[in-house]
Protein backbone atom coordinates (compact mmCIF):
# COMPACT_ATOMS: atom_id res chain seq x y z
CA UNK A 1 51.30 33.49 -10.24
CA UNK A 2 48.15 35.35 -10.08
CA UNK A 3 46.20 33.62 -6.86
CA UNK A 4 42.60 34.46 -9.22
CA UNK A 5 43.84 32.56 -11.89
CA UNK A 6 44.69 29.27 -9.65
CA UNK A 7 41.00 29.38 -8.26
CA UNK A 8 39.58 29.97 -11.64
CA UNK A 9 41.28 26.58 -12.81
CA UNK A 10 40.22 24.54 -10.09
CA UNK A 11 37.40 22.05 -10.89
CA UNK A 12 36.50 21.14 -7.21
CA UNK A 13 34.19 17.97 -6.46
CA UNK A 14 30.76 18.98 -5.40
CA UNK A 15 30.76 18.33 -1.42
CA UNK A 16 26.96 19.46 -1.04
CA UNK A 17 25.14 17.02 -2.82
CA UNK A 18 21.96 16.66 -0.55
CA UNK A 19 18.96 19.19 -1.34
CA UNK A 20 17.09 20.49 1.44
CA UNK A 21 14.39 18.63 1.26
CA UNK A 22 16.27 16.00 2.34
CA UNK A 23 16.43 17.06 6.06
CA UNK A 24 12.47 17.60 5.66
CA UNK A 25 12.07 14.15 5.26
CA UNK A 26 14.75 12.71 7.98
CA UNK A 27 12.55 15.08 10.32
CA UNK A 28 8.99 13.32 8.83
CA UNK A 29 10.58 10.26 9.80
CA UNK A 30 12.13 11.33 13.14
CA UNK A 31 8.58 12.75 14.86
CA UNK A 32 6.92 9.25 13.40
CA UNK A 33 9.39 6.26 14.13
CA UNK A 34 12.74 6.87 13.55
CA UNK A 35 15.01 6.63 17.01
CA UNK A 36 19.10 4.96 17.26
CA UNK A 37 18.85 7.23 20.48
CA UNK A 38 17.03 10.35 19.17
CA UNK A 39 14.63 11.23 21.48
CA UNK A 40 11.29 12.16 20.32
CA UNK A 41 10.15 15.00 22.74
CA UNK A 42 13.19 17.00 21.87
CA UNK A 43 12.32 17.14 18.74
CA UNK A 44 9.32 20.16 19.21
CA UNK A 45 10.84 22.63 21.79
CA UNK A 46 9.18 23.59 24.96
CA UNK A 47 6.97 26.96 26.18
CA UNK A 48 4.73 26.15 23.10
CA UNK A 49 1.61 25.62 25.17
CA UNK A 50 1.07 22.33 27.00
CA UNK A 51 -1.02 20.66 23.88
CA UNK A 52 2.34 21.34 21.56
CA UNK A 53 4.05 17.82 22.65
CA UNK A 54 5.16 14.89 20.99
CA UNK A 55 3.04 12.39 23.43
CA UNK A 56 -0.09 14.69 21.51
CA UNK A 57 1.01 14.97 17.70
CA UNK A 58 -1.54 13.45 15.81
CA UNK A 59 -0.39 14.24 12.01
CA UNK A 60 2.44 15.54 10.18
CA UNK A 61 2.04 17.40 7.08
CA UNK A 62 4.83 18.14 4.68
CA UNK A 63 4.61 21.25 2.43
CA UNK A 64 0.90 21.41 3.25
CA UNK A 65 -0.16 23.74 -0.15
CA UNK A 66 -3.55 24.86 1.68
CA UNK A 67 -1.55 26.99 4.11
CA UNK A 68 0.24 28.67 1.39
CA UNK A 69 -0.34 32.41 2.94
CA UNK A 70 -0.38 36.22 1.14
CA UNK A 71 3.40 36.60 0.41
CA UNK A 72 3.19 32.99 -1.46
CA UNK A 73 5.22 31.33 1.06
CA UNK A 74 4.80 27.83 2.19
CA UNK A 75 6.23 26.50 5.47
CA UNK A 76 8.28 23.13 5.62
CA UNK A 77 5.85 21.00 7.64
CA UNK A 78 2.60 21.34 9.62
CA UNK A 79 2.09 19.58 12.84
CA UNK A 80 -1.44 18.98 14.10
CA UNK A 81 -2.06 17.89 17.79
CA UNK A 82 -4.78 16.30 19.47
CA UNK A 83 -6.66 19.11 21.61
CA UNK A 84 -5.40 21.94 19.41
CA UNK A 85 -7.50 23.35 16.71
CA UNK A 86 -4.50 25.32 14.60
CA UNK A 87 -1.53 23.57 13.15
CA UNK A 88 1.92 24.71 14.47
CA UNK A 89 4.04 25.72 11.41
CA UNK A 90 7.72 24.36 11.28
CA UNK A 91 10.98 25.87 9.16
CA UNK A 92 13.60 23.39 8.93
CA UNK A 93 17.17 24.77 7.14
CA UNK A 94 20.29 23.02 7.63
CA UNK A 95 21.86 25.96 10.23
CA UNK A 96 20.33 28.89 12.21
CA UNK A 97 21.99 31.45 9.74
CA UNK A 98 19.86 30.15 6.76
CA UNK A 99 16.73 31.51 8.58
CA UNK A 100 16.73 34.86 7.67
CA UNK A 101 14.17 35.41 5.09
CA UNK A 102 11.79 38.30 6.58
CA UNK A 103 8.46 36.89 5.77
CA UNK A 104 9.49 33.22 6.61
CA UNK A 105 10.57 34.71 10.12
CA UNK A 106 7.38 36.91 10.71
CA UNK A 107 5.05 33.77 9.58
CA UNK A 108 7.07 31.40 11.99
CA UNK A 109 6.77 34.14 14.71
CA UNK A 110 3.56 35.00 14.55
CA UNK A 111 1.50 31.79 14.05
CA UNK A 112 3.43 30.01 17.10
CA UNK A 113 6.39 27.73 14.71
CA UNK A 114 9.24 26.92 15.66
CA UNK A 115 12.61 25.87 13.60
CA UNK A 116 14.39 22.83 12.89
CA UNK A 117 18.24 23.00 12.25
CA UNK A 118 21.14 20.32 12.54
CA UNK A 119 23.04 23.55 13.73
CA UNK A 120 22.76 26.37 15.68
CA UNK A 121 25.07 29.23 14.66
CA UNK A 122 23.30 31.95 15.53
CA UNK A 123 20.49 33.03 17.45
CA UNK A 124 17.11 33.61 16.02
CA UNK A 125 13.55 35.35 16.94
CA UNK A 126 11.03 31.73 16.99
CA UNK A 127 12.14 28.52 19.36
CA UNK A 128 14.64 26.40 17.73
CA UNK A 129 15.12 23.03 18.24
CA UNK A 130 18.65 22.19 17.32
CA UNK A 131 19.75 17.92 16.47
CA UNK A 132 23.13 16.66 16.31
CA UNK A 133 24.18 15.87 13.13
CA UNK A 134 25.05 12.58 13.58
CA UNK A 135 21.34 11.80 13.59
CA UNK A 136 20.89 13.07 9.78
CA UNK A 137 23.92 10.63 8.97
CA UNK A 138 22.88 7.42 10.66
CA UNK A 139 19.22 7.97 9.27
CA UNK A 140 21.12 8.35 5.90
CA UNK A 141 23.11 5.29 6.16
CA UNK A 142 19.99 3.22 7.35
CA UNK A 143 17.55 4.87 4.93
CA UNK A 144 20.16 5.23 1.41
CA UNK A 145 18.41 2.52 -0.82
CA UNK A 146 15.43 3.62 -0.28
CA UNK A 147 16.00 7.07 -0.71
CA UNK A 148 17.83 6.35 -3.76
CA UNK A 149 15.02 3.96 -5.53
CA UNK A 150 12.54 7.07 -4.13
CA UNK A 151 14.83 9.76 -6.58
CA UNK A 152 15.34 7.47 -9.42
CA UNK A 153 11.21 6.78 -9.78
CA UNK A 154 10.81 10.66 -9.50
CA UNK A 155 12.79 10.99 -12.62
CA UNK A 156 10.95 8.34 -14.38
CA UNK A 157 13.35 5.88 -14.51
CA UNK A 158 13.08 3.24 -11.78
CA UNK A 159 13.70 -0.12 -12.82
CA UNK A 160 11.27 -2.69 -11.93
CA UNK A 161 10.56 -2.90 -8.19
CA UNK A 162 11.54 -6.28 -6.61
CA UNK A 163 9.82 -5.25 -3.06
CA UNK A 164 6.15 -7.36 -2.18
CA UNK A 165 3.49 -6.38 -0.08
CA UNK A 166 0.10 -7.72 1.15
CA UNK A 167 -2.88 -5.42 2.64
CA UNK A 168 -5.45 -8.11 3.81
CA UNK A 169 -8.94 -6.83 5.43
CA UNK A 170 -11.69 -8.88 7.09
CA UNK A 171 -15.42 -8.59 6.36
CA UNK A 172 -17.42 -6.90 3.26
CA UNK A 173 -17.55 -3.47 4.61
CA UNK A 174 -14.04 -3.53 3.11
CA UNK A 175 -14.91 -5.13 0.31
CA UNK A 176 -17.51 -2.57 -0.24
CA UNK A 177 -15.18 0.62 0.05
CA UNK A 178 -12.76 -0.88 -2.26
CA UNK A 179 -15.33 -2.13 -4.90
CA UNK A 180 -16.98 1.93 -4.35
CA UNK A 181 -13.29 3.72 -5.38
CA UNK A 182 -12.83 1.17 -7.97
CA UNK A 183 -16.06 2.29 -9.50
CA UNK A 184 -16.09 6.00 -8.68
CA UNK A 185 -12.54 6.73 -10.06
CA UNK A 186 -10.32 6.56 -12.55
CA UNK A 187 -7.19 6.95 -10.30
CA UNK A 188 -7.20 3.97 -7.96
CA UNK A 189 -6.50 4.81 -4.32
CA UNK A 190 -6.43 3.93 -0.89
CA UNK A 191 -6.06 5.45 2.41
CA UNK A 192 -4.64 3.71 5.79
CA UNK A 193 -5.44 5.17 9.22
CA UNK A 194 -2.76 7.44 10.93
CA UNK A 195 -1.50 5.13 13.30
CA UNK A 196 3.03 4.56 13.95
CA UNK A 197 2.45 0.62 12.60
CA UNK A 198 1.55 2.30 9.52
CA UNK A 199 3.80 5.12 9.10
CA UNK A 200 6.44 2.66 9.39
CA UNK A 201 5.65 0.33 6.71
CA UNK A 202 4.11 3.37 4.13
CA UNK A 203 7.65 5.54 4.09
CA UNK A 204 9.17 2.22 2.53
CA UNK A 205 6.77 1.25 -0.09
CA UNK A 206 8.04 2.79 -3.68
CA UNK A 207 6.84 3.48 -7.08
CA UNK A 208 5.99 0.22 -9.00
CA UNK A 209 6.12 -2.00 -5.89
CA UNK A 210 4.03 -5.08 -5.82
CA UNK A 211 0.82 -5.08 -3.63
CA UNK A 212 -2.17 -7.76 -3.62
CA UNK A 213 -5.42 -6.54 -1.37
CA UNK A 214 -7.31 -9.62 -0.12
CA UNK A 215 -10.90 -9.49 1.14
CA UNK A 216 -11.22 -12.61 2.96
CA UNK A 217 -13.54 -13.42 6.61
CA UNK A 218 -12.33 -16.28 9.20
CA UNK A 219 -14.34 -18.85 9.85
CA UNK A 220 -14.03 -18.35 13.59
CA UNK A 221 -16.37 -15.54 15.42
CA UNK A 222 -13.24 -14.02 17.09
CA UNK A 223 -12.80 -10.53 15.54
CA UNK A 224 -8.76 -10.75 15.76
CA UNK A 225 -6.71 -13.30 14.47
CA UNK A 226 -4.31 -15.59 16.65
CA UNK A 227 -1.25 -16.41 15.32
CA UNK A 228 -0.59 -20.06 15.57
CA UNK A 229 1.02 -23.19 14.48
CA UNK A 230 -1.78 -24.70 12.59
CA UNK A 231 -3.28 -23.80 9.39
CA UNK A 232 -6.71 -21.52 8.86
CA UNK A 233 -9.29 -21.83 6.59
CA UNK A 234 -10.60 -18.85 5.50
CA UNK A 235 -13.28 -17.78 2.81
CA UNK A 236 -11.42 -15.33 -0.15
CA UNK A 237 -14.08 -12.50 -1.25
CA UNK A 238 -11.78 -11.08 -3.08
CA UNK A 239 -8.44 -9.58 -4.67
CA UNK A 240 -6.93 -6.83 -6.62
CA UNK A 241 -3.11 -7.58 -7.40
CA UNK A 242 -1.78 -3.72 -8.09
CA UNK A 243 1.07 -1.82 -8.82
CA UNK A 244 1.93 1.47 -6.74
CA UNK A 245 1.99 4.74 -9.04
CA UNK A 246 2.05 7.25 -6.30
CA UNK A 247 3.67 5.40 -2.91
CA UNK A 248 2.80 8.46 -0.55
CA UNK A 249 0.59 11.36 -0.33
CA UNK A 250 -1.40 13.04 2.50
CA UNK A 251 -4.84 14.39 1.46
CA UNK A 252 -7.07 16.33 3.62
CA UNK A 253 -9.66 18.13 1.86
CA UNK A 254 -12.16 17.49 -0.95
CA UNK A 255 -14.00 14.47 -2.46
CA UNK A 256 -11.26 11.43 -1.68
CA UNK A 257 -10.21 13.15 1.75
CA UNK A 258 -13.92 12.41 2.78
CA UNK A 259 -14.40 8.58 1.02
CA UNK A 260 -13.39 7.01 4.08
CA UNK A 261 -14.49 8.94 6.78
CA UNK A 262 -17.18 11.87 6.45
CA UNK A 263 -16.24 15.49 6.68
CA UNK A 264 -14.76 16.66 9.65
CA UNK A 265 -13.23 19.94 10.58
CA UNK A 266 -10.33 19.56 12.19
CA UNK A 267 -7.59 17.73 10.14
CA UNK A 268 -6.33 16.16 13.96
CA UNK A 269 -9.63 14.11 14.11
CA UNK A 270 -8.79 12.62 10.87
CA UNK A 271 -7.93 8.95 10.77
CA UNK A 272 -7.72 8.12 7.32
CA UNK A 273 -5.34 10.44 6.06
CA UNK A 274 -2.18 8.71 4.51
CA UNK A 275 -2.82 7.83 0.92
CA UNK A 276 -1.66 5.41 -1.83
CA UNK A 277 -2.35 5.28 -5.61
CA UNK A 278 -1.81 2.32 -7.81
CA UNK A 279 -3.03 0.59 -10.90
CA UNK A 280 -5.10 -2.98 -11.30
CA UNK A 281 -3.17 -5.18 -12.74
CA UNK A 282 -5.97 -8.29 -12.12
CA UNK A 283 -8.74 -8.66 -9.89
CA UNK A 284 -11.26 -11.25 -8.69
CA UNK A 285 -14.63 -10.90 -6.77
CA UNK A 286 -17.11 -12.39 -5.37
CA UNK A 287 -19.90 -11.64 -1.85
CA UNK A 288 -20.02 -12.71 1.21
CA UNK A 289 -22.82 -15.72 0.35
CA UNK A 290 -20.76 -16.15 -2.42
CA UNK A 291 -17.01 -16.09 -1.76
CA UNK A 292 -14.83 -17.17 -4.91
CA UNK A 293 -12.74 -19.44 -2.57
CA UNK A 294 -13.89 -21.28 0.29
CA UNK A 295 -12.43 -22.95 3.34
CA UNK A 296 -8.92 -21.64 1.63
CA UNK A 297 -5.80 -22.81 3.97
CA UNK A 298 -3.90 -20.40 4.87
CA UNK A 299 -0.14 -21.52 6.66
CA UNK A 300 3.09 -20.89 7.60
CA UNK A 301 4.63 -17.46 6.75
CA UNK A 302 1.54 -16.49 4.86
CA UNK A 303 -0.72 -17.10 7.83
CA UNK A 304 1.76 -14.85 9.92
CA UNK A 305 1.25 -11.87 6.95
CA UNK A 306 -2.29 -12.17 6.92
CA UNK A 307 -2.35 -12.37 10.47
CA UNK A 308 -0.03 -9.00 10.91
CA UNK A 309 -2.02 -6.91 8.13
CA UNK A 310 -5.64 -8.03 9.58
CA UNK A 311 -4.83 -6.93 13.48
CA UNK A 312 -2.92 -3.65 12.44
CA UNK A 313 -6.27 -2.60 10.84
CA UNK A 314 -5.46 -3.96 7.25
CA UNK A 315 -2.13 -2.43 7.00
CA UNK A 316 0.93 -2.95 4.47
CA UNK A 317 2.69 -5.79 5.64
CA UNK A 318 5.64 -6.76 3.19
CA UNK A 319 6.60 -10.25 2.30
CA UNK A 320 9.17 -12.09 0.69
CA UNK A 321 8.68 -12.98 -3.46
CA UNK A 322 7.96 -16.64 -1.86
CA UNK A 323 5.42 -15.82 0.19
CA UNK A 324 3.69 -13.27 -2.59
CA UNK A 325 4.37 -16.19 -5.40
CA UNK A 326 2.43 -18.92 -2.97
CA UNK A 327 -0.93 -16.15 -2.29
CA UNK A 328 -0.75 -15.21 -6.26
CA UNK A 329 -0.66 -19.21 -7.09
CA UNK A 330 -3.56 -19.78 -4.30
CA UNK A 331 -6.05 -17.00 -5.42
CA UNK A 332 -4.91 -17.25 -9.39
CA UNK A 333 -4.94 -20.93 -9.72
CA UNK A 334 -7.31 -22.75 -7.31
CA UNK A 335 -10.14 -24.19 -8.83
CA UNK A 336 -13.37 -22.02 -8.11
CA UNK A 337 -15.21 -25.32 -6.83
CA UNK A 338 -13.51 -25.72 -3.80
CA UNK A 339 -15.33 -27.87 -1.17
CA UNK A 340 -16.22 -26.76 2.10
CA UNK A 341 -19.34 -25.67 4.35
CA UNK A 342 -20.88 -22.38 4.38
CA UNK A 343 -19.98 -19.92 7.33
């Protein structure tokens, strides 16, 4: 039997179903939080110059579009570090051998980069930093229904999201900002500051999530919140209950890169650079001599969420449907003249 014709009738499984992309986004993950033993400073090689360190990276950008160069090619990732002006271009391919591309090596080489593979099969010109594979498959394992909800909403058909979350700031300068966008845009946004607590939470929040923003200040002087048994009283300014249309995005230049923060020059100064979009599904407001709710309690778990959200800087903090159903019912449903003495 002719050996051709036994290939040509074999209908083999696909083994390779993973795109490329995916290992860009296990290595997003792996410089911000992600650890079960990987260890972050051998994850950008050495000789690089003594700025080019984990302990230093400041921001990570994926397929950053502005640095698209001459030849039309755009590297993997950017990394920007505190005390160093340029960014450090990174190639990531699953082995060594895939890096062969002539302008992809001369860009890498020549602007200081380095490459990312999960093997090492052959040498190459720029410093490679090589991690075990095992890595990629535990990240998979933790990271698969997320990942999977992440690739169904990119082809449009994500069922309705189940996860909560709660964003609560103190004060009306916050009040302000949001009440500016809302007004100034017809794409809703907002932006949290580049910090690990936030990093964490952001890479889990997914198209058509949940999310209520409450504007609220504590009837106490202290600018952080304790977390204790009790209940606190708090006066509600405001809230937006929205769903998330875009759950991710880094922006660093024009208009909305400068909303929160005023133009600066070097994207590793920025602070507010991680970005969400969402829609208004209802929304409430009042001032601070005029709160809509006054001397609210807030207890048990919710107290712990608002508590969590506030100190982190007014981060996303998710809670349980219980917890989201009991803040909807207390800012939805609570009469408007609640007693209570002015702060």
């Amino acid at each position: 039997m002719n050996s051709k014709t036994i290939r040509s009738q074999k209908k083999s499984l696909n083994r390779n179903p993973f795109n490329e992309k995916l290992l860009h986004r296990f290595y997003l993950e792996a410089l911000y939080f992600y650890s079960a033993g990987l260890q972050k400073k051998k994850l950008i090689p050495d000789g690089l110059g003594d700025e080019i360190k984990t302990s230093k990276l400041k921001l990570v950008v994926p397929e950053d579009s502005s640095k698209t160069n001459q030849s039309g090619y755009r590297q993997d990732c950017s990394l920007y570090f505190e005390g160093y002006k340029p960014y450090i271009p990174v190639e990531i391919k699953w082995k060594s051998s895939d890096f062969k591309a002539k302008h992809q090596v001369e860009y890498i080489k020549n602007n200081n980069g380095f490459l990312v593979v999960l093997y090492k099969d052959v040498e190459v010109e720029v410093p490679c930093v090589e991690i075990e594979p095992v890595y990629f498959q535990e990240w998979m394992a933790r990271r698969i229904f997320t990942l999977t909800g992440d690739s169904l909403a990119s082809k449009g058909i994500s069922a309705e999201s189940s996860n909560k979350w709660l964003v609560a700031l103190r004060g009306e300068p916050a009040l302000y900002n949001f009440q500016r966008m809302r007004d100034s845009t017809k794409q809703y946004f907002w932006a949290f500051a580049n910090k690990s607590f936030v990093t964490r939470q952001i890479f889990n929040l997914q198209k058509n999530d949940k999310l209520i923003f409450l504007f609220f200040k504590s009837r106490k002087d202290s600018m952080a919140l304790k977390k204790d048994i009790g209940n606190r009283n708090i006066d509600i300014l405001g809230w937006a209950e929205v769903q998330i249309t875009d759950p991710y995005y880094i922006c660093l230049e024009g208009e909305q890169a400068d909303f929160f923060e005023t133009q600066i020059s070097n994207v590793s100064d920025r602070q507010w650079v991680h970005f969400i979009d969402f829609n208004i599904l209802d929304e409430e407001f009042g001032t601070t001599n005029k709160p809509i709710l006054l001397n609210t309690v807030i207890e048990g778990s919710l107290n712990d969420s608002v508590v969590k959200s506030t100190n982190n800087g007014g981060v996303l903090t998710p809670i349980p449907q219980s917890v989201y159903d009991t803040l909807s019912g207390t800012i939805k449903t609570t009469p408007r003249e609640v007693s209570g003495d002015e702060s």
